[in-house]
Protein backbone atom coordinates (compact mmCIF):
# COMPACT_ATOMS: atom_id res chain seq x y z
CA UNK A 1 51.08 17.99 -11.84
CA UNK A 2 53.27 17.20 -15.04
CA UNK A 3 56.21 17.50 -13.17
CA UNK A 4 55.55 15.79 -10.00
CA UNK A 5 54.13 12.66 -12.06
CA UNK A 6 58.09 12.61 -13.41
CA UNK A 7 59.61 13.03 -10.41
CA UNK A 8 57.29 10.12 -9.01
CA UNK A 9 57.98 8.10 -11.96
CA UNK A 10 61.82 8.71 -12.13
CA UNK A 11 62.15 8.77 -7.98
CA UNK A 12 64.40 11.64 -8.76
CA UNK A 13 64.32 15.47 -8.81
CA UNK A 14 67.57 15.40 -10.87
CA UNK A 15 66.43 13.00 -13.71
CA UNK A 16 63.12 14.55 -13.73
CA UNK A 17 64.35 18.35 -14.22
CA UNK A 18 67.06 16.50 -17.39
CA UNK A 19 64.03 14.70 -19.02
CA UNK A 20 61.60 18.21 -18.53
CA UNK A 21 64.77 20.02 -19.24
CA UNK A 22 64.46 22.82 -16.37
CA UNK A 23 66.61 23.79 -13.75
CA UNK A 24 66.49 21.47 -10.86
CA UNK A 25 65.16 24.19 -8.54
CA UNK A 26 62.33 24.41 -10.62
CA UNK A 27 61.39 21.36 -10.60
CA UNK A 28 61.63 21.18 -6.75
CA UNK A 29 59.73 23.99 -6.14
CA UNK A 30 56.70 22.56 -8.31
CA UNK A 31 56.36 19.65 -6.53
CA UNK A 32 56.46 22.03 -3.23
CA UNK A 33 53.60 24.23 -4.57
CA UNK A 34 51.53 21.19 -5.06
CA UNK A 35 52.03 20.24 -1.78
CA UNK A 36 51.26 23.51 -0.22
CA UNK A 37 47.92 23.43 -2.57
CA UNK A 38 46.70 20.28 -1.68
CA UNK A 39 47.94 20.35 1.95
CA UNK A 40 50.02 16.82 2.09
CA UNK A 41 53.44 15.63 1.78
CA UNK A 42 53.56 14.11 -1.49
CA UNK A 43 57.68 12.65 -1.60
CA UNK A 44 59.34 11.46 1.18
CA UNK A 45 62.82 13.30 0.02
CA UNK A 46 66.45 12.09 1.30
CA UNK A 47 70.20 12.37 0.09
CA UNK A 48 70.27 9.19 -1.68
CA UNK A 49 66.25 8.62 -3.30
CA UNK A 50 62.83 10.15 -3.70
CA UNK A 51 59.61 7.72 -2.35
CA UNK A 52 56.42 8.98 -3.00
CA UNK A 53 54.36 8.97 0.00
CA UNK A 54 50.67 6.99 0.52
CA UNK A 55 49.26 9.83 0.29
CA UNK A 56 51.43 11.02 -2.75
CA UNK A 57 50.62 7.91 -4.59
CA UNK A 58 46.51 8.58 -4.19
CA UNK A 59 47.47 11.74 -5.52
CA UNK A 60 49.91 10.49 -8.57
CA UNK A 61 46.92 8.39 -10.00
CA UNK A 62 44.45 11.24 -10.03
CA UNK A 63 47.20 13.47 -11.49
CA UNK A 64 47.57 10.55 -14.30
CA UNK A 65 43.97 10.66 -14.90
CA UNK A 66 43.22 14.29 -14.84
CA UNK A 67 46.39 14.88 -17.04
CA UNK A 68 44.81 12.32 -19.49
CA UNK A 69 41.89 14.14 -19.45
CA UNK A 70 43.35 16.99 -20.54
CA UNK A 71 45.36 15.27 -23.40
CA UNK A 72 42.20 14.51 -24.20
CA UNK A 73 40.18 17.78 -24.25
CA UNK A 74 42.77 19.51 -26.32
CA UNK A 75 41.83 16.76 -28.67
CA UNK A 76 38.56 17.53 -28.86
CA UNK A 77 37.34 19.35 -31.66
CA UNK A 78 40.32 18.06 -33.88
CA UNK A 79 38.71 17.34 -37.63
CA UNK A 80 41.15 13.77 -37.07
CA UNK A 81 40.26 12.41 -34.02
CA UNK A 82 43.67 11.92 -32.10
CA UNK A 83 44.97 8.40 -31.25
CA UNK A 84 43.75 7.52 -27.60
CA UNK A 85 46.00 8.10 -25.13
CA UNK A 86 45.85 7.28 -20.92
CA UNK A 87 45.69 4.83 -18.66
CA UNK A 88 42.60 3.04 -17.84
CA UNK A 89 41.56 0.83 -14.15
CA UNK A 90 39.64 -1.75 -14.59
CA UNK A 91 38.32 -4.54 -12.36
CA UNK A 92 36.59 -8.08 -13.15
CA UNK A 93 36.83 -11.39 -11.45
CA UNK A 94 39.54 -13.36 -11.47
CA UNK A 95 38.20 -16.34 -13.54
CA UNK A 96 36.46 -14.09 -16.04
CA UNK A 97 39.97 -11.92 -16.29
CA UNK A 98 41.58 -15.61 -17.02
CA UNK A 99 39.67 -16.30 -19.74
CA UNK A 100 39.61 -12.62 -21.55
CA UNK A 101 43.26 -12.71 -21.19
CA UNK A 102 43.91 -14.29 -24.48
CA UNK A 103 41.66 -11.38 -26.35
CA UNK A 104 43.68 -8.36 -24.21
CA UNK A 105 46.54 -7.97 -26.78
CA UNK A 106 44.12 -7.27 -29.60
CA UNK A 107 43.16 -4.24 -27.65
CA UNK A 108 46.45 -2.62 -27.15
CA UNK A 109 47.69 -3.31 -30.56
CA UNK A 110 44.71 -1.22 -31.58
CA UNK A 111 45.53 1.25 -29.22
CA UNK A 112 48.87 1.72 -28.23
CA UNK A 113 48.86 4.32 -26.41
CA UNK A 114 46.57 3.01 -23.30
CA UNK A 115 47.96 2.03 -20.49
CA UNK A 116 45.56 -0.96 -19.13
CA UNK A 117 45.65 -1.56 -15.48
CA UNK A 118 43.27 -4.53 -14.72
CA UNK A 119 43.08 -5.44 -11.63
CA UNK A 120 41.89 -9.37 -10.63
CA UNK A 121 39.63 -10.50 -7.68
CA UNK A 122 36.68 -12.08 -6.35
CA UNK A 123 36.38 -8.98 -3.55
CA UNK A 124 33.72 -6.60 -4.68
CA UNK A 125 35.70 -3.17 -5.55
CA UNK A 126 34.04 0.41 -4.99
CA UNK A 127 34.55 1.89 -8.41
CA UNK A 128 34.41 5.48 -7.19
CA UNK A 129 36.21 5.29 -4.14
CA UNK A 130 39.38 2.98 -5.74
CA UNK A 131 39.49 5.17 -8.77
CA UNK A 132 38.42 2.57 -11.02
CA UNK A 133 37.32 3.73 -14.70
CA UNK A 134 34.85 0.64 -14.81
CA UNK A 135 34.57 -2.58 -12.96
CA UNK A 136 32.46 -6.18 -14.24
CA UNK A 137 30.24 -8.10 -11.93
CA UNK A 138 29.07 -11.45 -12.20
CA UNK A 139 25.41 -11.45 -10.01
CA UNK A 140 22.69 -9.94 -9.14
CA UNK A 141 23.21 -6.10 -8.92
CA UNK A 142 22.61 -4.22 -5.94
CA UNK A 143 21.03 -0.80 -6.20
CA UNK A 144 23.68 2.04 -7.62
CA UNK A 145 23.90 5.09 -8.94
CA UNK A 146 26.15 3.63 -11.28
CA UNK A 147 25.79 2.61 -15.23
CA UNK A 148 25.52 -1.07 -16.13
CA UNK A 149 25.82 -2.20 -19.43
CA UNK A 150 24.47 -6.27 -19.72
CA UNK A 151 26.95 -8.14 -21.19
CA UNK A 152 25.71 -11.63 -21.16
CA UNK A 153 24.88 -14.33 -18.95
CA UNK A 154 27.79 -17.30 -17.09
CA UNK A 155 26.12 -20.57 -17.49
CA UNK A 156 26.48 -22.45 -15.23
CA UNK A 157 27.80 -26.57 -14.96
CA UNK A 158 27.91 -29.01 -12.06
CA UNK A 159 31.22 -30.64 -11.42
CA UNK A 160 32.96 -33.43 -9.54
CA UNK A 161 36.38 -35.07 -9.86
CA UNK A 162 37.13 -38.29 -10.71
CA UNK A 163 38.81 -39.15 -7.00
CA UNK A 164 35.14 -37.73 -5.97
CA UNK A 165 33.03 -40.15 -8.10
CA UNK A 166 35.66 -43.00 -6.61
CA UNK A 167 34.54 -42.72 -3.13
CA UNK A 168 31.32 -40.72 -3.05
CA UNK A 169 29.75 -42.16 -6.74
CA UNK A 170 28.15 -39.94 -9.28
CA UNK A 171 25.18 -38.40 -8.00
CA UNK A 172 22.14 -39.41 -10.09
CA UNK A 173 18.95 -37.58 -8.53
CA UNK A 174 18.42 -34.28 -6.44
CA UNK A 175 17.06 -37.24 -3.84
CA UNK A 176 20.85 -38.51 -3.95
CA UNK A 177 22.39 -35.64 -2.74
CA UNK A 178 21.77 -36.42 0.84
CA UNK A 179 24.54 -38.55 0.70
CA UNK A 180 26.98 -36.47 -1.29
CA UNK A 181 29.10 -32.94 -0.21
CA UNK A 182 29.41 -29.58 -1.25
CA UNK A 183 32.44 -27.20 -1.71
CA UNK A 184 31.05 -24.33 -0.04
CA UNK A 185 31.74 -20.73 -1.58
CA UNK A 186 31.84 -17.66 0.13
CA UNK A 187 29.62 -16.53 3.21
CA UNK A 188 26.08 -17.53 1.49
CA UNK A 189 24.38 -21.14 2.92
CA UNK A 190 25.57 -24.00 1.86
CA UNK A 191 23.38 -25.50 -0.71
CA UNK A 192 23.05 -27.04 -3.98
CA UNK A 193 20.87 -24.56 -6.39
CA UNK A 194 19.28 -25.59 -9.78
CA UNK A 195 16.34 -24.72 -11.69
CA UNK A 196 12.97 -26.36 -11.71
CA UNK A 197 10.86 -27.37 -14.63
CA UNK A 198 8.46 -24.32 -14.03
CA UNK A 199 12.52 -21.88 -14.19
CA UNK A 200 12.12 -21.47 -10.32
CA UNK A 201 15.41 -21.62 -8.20
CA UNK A 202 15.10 -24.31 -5.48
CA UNK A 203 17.86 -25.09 -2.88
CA UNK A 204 18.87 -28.35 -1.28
CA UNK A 205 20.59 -27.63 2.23
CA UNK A 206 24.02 -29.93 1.71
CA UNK A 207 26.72 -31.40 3.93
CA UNK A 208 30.22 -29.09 3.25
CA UNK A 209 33.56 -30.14 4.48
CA UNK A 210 35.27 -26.70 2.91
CA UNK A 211 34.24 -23.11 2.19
CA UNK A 212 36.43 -20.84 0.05
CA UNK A 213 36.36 -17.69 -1.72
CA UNK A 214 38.39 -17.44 -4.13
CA UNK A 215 37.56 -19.03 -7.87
CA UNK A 216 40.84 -20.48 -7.96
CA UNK A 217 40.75 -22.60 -4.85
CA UNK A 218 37.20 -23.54 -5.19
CA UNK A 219 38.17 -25.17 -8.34
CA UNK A 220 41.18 -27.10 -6.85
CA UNK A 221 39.23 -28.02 -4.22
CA UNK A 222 36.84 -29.56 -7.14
CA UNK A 223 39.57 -31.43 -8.41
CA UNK A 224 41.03 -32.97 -5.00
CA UNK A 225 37.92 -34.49 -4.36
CA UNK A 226 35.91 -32.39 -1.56
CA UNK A 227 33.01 -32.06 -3.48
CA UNK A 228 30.65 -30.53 -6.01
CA UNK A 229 30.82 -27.30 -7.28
CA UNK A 230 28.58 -24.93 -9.22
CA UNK A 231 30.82 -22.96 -11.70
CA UNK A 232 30.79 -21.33 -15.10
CA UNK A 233 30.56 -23.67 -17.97
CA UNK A 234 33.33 -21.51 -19.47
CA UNK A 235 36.20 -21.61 -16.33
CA UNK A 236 36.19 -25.47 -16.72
CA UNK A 237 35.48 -25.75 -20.23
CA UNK A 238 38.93 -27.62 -20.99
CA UNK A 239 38.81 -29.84 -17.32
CA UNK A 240 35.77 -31.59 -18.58
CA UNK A 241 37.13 -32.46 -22.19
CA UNK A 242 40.14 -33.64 -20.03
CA UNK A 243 38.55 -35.55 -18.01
CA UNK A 244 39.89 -33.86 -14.92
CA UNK A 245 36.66 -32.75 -13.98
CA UNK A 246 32.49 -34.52 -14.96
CA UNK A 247 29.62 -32.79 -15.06
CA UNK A 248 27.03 -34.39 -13.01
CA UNK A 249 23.19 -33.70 -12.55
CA UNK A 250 23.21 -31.94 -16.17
CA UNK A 251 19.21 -31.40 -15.56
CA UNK A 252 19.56 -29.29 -12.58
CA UNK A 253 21.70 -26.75 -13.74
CA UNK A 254 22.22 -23.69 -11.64
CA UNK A 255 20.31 -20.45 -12.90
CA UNK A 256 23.02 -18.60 -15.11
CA UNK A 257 24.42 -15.82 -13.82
CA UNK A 258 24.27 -12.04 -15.06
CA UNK A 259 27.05 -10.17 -16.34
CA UNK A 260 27.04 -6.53 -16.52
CA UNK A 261 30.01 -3.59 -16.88
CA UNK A 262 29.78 -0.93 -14.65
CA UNK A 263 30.47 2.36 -14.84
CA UNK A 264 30.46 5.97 -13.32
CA UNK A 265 28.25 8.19 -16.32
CA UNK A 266 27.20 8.32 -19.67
CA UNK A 267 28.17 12.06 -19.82
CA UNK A 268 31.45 12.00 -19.21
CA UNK A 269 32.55 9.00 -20.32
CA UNK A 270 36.42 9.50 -21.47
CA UNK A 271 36.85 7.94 -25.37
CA UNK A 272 39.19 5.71 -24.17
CA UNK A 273 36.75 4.14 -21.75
CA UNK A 274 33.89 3.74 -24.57
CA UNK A 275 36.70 2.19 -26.74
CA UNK A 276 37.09 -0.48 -23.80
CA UNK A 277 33.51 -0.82 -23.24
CA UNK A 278 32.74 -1.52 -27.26
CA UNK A 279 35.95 -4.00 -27.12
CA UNK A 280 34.52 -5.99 -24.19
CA UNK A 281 31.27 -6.30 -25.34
CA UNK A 282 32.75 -8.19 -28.25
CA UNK A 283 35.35 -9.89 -26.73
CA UNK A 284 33.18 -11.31 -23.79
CA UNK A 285 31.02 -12.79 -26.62
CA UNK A 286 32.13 -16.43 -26.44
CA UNK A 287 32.37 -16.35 -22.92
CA UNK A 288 28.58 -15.39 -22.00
CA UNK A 289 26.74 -16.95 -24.53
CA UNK A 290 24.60 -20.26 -23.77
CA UNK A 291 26.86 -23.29 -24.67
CA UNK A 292 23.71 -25.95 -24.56
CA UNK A 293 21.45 -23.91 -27.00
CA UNK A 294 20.03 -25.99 -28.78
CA UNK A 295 21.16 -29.19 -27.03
CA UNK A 296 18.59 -31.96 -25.77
């Protein structure tokens, strides 16, 4: 596995037997006992270049992660725990990923020798079956066999634009949203959620013009005047002290959302994974606590 992760890597069998510093038969006829193992072509091989196959590439980042393992194991029982080592997948959405950006360096400089691959979207991920080490989701949780650690609540703000107010006004009442718009999000109905007095959800059916899904879009969609939105406080945080965005109907907030890291098992949970996991739930800090505790 060691050598075919450096022929993948270097995209030569040449450069791969220099850097391991075998003969370059050996290092070809690795790679072809690891194909007759698993059964698959892992390099596409010509005269001029090496290309790992698809196939070869779902194979390369087990490889990484087993080899990692290892590393690890070896490490074990050491009376100085070795520095952590490996790469580590991880998925979040993209507007939380924006905001934890600033915090990721911290991270690495304490521990150089991850490899972070994070991977951004608003598309629900299947941890197990896209290799990911852990994944965050913003929601309500659906039943799993998987871990969740709660990390904190999004709370949540209702915004319009200023070219919105211009030609629609500020909407002053639940009553008044008859005559306003929504920018609709994703494939749920299109309605306008808050909380009640009593902390029941209620839903006003509303007029939409646009549906999105993507966190990005549904905020520039905000700002070029197509209607409300029902966001995180935290994603538009510096658009309403700009004035590019206003909060409207600050009573009848949407119920804040849950926040929890996911993961496959307690048991086997690599070091450098509980390192992330402790680093998150510190860094998400500022980011899921309630901004209007407190307030009137």
């Amino acid at each position: 596995m060691r050598i075919f992760v450096r022929v993948a890597e270097l995209a030569s069998f040449t450069a791969a037997a220099d850097q391991l510093g075998l003969p370059r038969a050996s290092v070809s006829g690795a790679v072809q006992q690891l194909e007759r193992q698993l059964d698959v072509r892992l390099l596409n091989r010509t005269t001029r270049r090496v290309q790992v196959t698809p196939d070869g590439q779902a194979v390369l980042e087990r490889c990484l992660d087993l080899l990692s393992d290892l590393d690890e194991l070896q490490t074990m029982f050491q009376r100085t725990p070795a520095a952590l080592t490996g790469r580590l997948r991880v998925d979040m959405p993209t507007g939380l990923a924006k905001n934890l950006m600033p915090r990721i360096p911290e991270f690495l400089e304490r521990h150089p020798g991850i490899t972070l691959e994070l991977n951004t979207t608003d598309r629900r991920v299947d941890l197990i079956r896209d290799g990911f080490d852990c994944v965050v989701r913003v929601g309500k949780l659906q039943d799993s066999t998987l871990v969740a650690r709660p990390l904190g609540h999004l709370w949540m703000v209702n915004c319009v634009s200023p070219a919105y107010t211009a030609r629609f006004g500020v909407p002053g009442s639940i009553a008044s949203l008859a005559g306003h718009r929504l920018v609709h999000y994703g494939n749920t109905p299109s309605t306008f959620e808050y909380l009640d007095t009593a902390g029941v959800v209620q839903e006003v059916p509303m007029k939409s013009v646009l549906t999105v899904n993507e966190s990005e879009a549904y905020r520039a969609a905000c700002r070029a005047g197509l209607g409300i939105i029902q966001v995180p406080e935290h994603g538009v945080r510096e658009e309403l002290h700009n004035g590019a965005l206003i909060e409207v109907l600050p009573r009848h907030r949407a119920a804040p959302m849950p926040v929890n890291l996911l993961y496959a098992s307690r048991r086997h949970m690599s070091r450098r994974l509980r390192a992330f996991i402790d680093w998150l739930g510190d860094a998400a800090g500022p980011l899921v606590s309630n901004p209007y505790k407190g307030s009137a």
